[in-house]
Protein backbone atom coordinates (compact mmCIF):
# COMPACT_ATOMS: atom_id res chain seq x y z
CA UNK A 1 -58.74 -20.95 63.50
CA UNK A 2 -54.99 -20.32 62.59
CA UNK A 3 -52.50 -22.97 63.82
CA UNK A 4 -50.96 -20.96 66.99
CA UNK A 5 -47.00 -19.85 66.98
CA UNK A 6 -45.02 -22.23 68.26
CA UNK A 7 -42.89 -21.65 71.52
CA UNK A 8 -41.66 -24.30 74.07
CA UNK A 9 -41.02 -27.28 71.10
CA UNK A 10 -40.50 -30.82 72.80
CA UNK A 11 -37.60 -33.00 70.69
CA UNK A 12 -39.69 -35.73 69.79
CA UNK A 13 -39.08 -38.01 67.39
CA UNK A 14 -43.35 -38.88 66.78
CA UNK A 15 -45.20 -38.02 64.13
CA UNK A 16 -49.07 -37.68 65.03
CA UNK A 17 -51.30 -39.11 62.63
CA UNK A 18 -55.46 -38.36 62.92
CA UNK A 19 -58.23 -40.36 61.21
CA UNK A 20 -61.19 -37.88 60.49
CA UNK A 21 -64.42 -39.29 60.80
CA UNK A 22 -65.20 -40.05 64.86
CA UNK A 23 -62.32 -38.79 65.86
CA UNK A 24 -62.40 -34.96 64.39
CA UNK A 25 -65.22 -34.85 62.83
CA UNK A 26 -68.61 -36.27 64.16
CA UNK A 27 -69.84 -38.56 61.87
CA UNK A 28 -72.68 -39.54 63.39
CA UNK A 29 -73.95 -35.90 62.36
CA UNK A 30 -73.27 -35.74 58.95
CA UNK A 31 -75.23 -39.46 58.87
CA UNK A 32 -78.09 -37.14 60.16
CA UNK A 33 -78.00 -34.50 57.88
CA UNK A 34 -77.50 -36.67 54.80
CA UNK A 35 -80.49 -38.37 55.88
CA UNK A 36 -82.55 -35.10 56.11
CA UNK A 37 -81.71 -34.84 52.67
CA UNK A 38 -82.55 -37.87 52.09
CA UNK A 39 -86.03 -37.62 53.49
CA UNK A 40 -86.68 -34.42 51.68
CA UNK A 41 -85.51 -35.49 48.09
CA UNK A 42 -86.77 -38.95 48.63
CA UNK A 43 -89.72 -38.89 50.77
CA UNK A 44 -90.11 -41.32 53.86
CA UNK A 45 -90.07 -41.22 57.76
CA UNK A 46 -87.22 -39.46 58.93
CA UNK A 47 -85.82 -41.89 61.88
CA UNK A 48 -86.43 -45.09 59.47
CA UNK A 49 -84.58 -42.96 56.53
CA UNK A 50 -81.89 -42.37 59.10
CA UNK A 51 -81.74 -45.78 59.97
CA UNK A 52 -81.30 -46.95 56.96
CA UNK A 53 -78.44 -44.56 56.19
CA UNK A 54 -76.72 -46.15 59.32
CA UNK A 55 -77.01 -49.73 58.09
CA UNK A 56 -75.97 -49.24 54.54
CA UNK A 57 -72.87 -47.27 56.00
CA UNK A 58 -72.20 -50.33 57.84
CA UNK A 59 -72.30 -52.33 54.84
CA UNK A 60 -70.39 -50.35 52.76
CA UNK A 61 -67.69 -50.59 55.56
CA UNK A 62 -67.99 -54.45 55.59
CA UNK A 63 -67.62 -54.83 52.00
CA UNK A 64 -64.36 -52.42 52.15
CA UNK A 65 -63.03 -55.14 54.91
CA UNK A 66 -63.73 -58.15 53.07
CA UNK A 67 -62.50 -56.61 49.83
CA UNK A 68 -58.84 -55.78 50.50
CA UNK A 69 -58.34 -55.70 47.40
CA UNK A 70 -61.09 -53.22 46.38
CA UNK A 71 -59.55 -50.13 45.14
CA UNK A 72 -60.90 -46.79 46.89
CA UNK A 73 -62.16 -45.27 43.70
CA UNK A 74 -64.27 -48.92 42.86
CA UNK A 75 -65.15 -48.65 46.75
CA UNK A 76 -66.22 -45.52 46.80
CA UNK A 77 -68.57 -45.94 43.80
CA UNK A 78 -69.48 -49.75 45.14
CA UNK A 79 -70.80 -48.39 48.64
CA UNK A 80 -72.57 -45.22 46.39
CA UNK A 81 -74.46 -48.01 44.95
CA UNK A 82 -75.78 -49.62 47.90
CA UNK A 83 -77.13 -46.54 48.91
CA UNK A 84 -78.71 -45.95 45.60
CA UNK A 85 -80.06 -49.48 45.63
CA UNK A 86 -81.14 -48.68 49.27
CA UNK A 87 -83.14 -45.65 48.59
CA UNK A 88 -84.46 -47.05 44.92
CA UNK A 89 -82.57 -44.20 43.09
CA UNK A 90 -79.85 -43.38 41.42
CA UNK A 91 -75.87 -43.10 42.35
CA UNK A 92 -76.18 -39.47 40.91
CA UNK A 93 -79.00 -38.72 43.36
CA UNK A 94 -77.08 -39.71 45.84
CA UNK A 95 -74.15 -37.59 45.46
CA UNK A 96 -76.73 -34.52 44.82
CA UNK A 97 -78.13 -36.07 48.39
CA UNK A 98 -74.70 -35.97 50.12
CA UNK A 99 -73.24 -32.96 48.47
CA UNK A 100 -76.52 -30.99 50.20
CA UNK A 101 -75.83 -32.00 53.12
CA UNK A 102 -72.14 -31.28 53.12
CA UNK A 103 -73.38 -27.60 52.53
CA UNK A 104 -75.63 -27.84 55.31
CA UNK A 105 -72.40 -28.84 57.43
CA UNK A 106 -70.53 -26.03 59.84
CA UNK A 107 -68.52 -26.33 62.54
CA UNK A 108 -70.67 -27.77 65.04
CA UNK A 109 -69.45 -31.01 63.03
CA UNK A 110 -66.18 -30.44 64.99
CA UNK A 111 -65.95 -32.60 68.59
CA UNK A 112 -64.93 -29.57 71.05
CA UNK A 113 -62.26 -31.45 72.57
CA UNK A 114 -59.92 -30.98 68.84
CA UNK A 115 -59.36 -27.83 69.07
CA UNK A 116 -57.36 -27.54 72.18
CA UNK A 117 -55.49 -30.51 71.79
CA UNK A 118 -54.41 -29.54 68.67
CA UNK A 119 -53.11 -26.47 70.04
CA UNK A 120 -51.63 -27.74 72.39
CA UNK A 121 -49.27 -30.33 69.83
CA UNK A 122 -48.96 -27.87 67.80
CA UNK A 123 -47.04 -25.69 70.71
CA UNK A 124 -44.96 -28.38 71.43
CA UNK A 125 -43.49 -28.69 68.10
CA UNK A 126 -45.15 -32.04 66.75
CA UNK A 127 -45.60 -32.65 63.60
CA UNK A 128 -49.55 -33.73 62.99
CA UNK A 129 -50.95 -34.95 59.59
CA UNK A 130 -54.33 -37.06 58.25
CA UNK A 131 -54.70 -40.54 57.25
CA UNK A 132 -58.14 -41.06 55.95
CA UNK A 133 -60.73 -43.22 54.07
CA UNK A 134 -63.11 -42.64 51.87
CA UNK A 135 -66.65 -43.81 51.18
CA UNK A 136 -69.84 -42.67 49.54
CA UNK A 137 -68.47 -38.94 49.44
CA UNK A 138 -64.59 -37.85 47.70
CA UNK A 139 -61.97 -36.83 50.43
CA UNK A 140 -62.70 -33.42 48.35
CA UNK A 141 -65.57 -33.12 50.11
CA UNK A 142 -63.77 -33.67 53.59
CA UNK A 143 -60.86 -31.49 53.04
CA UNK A 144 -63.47 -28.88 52.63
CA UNK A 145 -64.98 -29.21 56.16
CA UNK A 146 -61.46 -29.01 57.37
CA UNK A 147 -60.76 -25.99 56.15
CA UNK A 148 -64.38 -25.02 57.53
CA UNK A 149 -63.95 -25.87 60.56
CA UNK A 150 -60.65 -24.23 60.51
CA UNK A 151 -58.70 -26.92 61.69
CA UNK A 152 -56.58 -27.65 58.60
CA UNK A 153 -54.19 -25.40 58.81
CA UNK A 154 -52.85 -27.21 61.95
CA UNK A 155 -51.81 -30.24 59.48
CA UNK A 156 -49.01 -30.53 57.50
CA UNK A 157 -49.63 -33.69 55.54
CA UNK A 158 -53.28 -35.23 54.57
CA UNK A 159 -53.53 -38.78 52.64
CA UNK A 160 -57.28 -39.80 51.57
CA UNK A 161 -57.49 -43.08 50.55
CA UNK A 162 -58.75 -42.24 47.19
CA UNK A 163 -55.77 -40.39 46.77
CA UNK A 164 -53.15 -42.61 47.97
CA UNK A 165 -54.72 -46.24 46.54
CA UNK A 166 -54.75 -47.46 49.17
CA UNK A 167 -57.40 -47.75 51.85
CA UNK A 168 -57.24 -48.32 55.62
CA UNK A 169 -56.29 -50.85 57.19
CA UNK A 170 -53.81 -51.61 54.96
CA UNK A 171 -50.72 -50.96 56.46
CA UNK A 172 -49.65 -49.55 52.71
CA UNK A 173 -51.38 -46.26 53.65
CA UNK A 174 -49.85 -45.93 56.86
CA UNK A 175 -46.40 -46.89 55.49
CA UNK A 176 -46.93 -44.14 52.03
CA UNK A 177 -47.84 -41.51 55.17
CA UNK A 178 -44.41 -41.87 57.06
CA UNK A 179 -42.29 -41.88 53.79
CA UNK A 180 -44.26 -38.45 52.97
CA UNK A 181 -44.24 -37.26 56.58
CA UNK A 182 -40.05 -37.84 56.74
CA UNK A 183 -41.14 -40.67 59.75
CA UNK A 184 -39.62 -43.80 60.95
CA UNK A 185 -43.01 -45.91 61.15
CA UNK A 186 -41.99 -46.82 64.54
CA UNK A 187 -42.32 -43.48 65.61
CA UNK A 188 -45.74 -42.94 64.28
CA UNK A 189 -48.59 -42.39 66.88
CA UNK A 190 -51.84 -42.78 65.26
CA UNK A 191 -55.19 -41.54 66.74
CA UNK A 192 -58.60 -43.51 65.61
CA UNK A 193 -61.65 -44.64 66.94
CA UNK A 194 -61.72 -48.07 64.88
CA UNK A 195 -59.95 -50.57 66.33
CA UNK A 196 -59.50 -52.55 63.49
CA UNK A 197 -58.94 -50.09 60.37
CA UNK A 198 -56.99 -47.69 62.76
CA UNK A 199 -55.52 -49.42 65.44
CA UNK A 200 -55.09 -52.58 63.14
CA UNK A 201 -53.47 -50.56 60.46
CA UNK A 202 -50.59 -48.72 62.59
CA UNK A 203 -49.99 -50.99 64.35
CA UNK A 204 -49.17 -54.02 61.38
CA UNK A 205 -47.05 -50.62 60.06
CA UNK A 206 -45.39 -50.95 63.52
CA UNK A 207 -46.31 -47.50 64.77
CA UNK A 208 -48.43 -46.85 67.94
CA UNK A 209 -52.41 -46.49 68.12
CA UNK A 210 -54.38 -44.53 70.27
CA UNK A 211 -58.28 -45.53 70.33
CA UNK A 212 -60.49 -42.23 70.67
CA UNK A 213 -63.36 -43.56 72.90
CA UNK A 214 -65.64 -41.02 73.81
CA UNK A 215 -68.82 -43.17 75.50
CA UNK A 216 -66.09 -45.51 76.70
CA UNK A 217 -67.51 -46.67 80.37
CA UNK A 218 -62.76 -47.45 81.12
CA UNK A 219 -60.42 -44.81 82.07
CA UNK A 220 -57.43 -43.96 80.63
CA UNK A 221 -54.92 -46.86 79.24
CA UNK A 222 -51.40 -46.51 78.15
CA UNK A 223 -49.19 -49.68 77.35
CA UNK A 224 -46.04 -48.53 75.78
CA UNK A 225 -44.99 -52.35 75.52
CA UNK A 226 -47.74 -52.74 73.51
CA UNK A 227 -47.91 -50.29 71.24
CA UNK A 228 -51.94 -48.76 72.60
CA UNK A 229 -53.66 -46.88 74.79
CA UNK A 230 -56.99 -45.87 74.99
CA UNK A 231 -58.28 -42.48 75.54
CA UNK A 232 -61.97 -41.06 76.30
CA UNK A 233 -61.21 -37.14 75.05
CA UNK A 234 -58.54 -36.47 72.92
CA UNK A 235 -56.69 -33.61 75.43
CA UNK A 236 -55.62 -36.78 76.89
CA UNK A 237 -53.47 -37.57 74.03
CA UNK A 238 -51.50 -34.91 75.54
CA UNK A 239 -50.29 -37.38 78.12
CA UNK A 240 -50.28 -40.22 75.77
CA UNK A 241 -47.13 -38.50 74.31
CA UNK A 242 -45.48 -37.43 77.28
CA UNK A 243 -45.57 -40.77 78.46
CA UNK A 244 -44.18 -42.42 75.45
CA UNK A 245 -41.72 -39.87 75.16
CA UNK A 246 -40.07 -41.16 78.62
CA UNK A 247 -40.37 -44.47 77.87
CA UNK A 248 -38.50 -44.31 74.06
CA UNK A 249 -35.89 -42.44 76.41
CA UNK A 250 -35.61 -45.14 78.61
């Protein structure tokens, strides 16, 4: 998928900013397929493997969140650990474990509402980029399911923790992205579906977060005084724009 020519460009000043995992990519998938991997190279019950990958992803994220200080290169071989530890193996089996599954991966890792709505920014001139974290698996192995799923040409600039040094929430990250991305941090719009590492980080940057809520039971929220909204498919970012758009021209 080639990023479409652009025709009818809208003078904004925002820079759109995209976390990966739950808001592009699914990661509840790629938690199933590493634990199909898991249960083939390890042996075991596949839902009880596959619960087990869920928790220890949850405690890798709670160690990154009580760690601050944690680089992303001792984080992302900390949280390979607990898996190893998890599974009784080693951290090398676990990256042969994870890069499987990553080859396994296609484009059906891609939520179908992306596509469009990147098409759709892209038309109206706005500059998009990634801000991302990292754990258990390299951003290496994430840029390549971008370019899979053919959505990375759309992006012009693409910070990975790992990368950067610094990890989400950290408003460091979000600050490094705006300085690359030519951006005002005030200006920043920044789509995530954690409220704490995404919505937590732009916002102490003093940008604007979006939460991607796809099972949310609310509808649509924009609060421009606040700095948030809250959206349930991400074509409705579309809006979330146009809206702040009037109200910075206010």
């Amino acid at each position: 998928m080639k990023a479409p020519i652009k025709h009818h460009q809208l003078n904004s000043r925002f820079t759109i900013g995209f976390d990966v995992w739950g808001t592009i990519l699914d990661l509840d998938r790629v938690l199933d397929l590493i634990a199909l991997e898991a249960a083939e190279y390890i042996g075991g019950v596949l839902p009880e493997i596959r619960e087990k990958v869920i928790r220890v992803h949850g405690e890798a994220r709670k160690l990154r969140r009580r760690n601050p200080n944690l680089s992303p290169q001792a984080l992302l071989e900390a949280s390979k650990k607990i898996m190893a530890e998890a599974f009784n193996t080693s951290p090398s089996r676990i990256d042969e474990i994870i890069r499987n599954a990553f080859e396994r991966a296609g484009e059906s890792l891609l939520f179908p509402d992306v596509p469009p709505t990147l098409s759709k920014l892209s038309e109206m001139g706005l500059p998009m980029g990634i801000i991302g974290n990292v754990l258990f698996w390299p951003s290496t192995y994430t840029r390549i399911l971008l370019e899979r799923t053919g959505v990375i040409s759309f992006f012009g600039e693409i910070v990975f923790s790992d990368e950067a040094g610094f990890s989400k929430p950290d408003r460091q990250i979000f600050l490094y992205f705006a300085e690359k991305t030519n951006t005002d941090p005030s200006n920043l719009v920044y789509v995530g579906d954690n409220v704490v590492e995404d919505i937590g980080g732009v916002l102490s940057a003093g940008g604007f977060g979006v939460l991607i809520s796809r099972r949310a039971s609310s509808s649509r929220l924009i609060i421009p005084d606040l700095r948030v909204a809250l959206v349930r498919d991400l074509r409705e970012l579309i809006e979330v724009v146009g809206v702040l758009d009037r109200y910075r021209g206010e």
